[in-house]
N, C-alpha and C. Protein backbone atom coordinates (compact mmCIF):
# COMPACT_ATOMS: atom_id res chain seq x y z
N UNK A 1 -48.19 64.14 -36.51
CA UNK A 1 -47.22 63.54 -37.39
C UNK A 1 -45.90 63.46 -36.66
N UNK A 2 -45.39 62.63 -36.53
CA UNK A 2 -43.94 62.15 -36.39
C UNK A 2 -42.70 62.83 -37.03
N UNK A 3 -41.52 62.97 -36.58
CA UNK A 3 -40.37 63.35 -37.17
C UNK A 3 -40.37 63.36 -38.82
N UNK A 4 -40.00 61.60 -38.93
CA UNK A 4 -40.25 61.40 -40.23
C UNK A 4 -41.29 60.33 -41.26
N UNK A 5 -42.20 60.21 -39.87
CA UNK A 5 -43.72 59.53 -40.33
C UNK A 5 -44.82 59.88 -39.64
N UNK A 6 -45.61 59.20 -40.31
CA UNK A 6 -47.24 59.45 -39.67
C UNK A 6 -47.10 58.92 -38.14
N UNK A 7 -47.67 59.10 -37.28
CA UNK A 7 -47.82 58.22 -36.13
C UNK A 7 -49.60 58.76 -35.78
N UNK A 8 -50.09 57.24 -35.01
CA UNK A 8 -51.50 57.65 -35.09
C UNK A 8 -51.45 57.45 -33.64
N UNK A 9 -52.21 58.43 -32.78
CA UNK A 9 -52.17 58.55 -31.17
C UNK A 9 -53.64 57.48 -31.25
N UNK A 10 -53.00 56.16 -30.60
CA UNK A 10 -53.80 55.22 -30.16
C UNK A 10 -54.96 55.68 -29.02
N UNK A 11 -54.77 56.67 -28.36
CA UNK A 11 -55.67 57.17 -27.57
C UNK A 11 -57.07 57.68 -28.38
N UNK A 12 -56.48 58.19 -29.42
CA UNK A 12 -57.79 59.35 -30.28
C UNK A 12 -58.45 58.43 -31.51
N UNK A 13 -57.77 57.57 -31.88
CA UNK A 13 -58.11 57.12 -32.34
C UNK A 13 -59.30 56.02 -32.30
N UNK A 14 -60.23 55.89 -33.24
CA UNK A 14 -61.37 54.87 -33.07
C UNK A 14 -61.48 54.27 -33.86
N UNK A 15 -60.63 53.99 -34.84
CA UNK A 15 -60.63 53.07 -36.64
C UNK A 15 -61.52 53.68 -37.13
N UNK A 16 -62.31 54.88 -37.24
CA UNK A 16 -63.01 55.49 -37.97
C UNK A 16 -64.59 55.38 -37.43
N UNK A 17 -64.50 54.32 -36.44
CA UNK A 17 -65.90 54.22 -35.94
C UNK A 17 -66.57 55.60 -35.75
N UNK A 18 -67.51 55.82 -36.18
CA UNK A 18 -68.65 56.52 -36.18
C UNK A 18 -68.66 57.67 -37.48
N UNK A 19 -67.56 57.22 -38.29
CA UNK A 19 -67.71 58.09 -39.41
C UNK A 19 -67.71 57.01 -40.64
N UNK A 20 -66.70 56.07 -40.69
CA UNK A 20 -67.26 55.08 -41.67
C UNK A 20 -66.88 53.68 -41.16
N UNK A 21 -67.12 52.71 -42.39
CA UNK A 21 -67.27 51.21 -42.17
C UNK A 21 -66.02 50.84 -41.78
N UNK A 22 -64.91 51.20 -42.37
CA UNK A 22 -63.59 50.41 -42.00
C UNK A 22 -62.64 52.04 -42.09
N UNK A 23 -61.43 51.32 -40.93
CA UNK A 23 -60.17 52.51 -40.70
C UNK A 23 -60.16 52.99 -42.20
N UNK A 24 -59.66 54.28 -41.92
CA UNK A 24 -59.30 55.31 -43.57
C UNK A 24 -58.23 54.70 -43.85
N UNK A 25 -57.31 54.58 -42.39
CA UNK A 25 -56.09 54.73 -42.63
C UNK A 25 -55.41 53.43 -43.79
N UNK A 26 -56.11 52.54 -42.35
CA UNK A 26 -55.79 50.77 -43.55
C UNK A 26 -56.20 50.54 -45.04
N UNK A 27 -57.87 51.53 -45.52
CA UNK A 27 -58.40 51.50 -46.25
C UNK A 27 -57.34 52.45 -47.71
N UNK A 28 -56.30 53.63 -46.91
CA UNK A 28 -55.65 54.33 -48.03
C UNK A 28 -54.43 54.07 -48.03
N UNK A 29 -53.88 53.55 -47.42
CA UNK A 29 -52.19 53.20 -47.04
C UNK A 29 -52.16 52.51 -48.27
N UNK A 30 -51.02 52.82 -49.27
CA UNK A 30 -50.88 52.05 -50.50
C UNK A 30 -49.70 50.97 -49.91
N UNK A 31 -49.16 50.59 -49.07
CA UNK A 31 -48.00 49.67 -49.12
C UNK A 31 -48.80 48.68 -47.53
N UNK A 32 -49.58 49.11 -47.26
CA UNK A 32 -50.15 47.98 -45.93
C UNK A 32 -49.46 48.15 -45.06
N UNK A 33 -49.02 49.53 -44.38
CA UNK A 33 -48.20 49.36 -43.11
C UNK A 33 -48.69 49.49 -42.21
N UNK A 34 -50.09 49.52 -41.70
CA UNK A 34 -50.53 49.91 -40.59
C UNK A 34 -50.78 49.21 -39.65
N UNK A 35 -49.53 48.88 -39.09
CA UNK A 35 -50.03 47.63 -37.70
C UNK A 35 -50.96 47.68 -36.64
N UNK A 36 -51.31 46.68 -36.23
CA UNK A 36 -52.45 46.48 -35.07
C UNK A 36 -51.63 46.45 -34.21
N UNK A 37 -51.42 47.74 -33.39
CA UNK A 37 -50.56 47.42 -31.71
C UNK A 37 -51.55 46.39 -30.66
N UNK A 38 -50.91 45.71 -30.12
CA UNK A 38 -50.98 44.56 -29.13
C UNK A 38 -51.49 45.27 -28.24
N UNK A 39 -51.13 46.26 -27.43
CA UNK A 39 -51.89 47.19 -26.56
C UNK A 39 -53.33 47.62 -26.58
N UNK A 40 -53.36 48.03 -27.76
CA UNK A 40 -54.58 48.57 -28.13
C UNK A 40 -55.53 47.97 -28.92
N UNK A 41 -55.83 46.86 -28.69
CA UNK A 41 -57.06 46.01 -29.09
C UNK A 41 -58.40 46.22 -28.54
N UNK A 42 -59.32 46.85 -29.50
CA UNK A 42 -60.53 47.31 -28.49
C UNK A 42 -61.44 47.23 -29.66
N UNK A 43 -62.82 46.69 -28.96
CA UNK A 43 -63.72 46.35 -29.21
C UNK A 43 -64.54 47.27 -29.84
N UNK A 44 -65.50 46.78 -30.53
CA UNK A 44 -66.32 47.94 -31.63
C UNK A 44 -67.23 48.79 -30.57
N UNK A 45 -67.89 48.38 -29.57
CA UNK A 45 -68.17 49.17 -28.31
C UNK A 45 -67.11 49.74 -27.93
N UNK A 46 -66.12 49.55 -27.48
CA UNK A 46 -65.01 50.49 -26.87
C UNK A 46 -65.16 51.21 -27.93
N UNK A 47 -64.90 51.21 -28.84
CA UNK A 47 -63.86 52.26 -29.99
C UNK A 47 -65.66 53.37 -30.15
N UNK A 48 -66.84 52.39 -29.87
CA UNK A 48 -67.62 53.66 -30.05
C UNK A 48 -67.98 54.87 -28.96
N UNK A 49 -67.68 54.07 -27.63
CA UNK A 49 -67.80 55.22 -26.80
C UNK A 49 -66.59 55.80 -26.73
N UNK A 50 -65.13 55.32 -26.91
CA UNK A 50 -64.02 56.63 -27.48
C UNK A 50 -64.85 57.60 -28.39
N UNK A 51 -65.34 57.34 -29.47
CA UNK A 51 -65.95 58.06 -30.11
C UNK A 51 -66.53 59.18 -29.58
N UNK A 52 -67.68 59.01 -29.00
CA UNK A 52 -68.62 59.89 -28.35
C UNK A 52 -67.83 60.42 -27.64
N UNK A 53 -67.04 60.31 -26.52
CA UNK A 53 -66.04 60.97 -25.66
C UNK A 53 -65.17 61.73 -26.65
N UNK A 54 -65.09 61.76 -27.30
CA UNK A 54 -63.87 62.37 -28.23
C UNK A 54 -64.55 63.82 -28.88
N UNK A 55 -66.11 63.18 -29.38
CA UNK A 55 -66.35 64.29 -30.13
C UNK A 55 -68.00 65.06 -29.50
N UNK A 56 -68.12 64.54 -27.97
CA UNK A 56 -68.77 65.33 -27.11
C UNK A 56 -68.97 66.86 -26.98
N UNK A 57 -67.70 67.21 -26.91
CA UNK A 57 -67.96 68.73 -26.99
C UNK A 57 -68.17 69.43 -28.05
N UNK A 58 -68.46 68.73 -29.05
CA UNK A 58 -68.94 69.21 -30.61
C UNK A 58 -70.02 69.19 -30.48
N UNK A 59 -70.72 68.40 -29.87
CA UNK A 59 -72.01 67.72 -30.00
C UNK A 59 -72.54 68.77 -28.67
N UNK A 60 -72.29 69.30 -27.79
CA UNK A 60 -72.66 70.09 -27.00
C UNK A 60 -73.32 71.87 -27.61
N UNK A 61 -72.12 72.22 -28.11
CA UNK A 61 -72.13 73.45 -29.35
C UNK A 61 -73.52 73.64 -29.47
């Protein structure tokens, strides 16, 4: 979390891929603020092997 907002680390993030159908975030935000950074445009393959990379060492356990 940010100073005085949410901030979402574009790195960790995967729009929710591999836990549900669409981002939580976009899906609960009551006012629609959640912009699509220009940087970080990535594909439903990208965002799923972030996934797996992310939560690998869970999956090792």
């Amino acid at each position: 979390m940010g100073e005085s907002i949410y901030e979402i680390d574009p790195h960790k993030c995967t729009e929710c891929i591999g836990h549900f159908d669409e981002p939580q975030c976009v899906a609960l935000c009551p006012v629609a603020c959640i912009p699509i950074h220009p940087e970080f445009v990535e594909s439903r393959e990208q965002l799923m092997r972030k996934y797996h990379r992310l939560t690998a060492h869970k999956q090792d356990v």
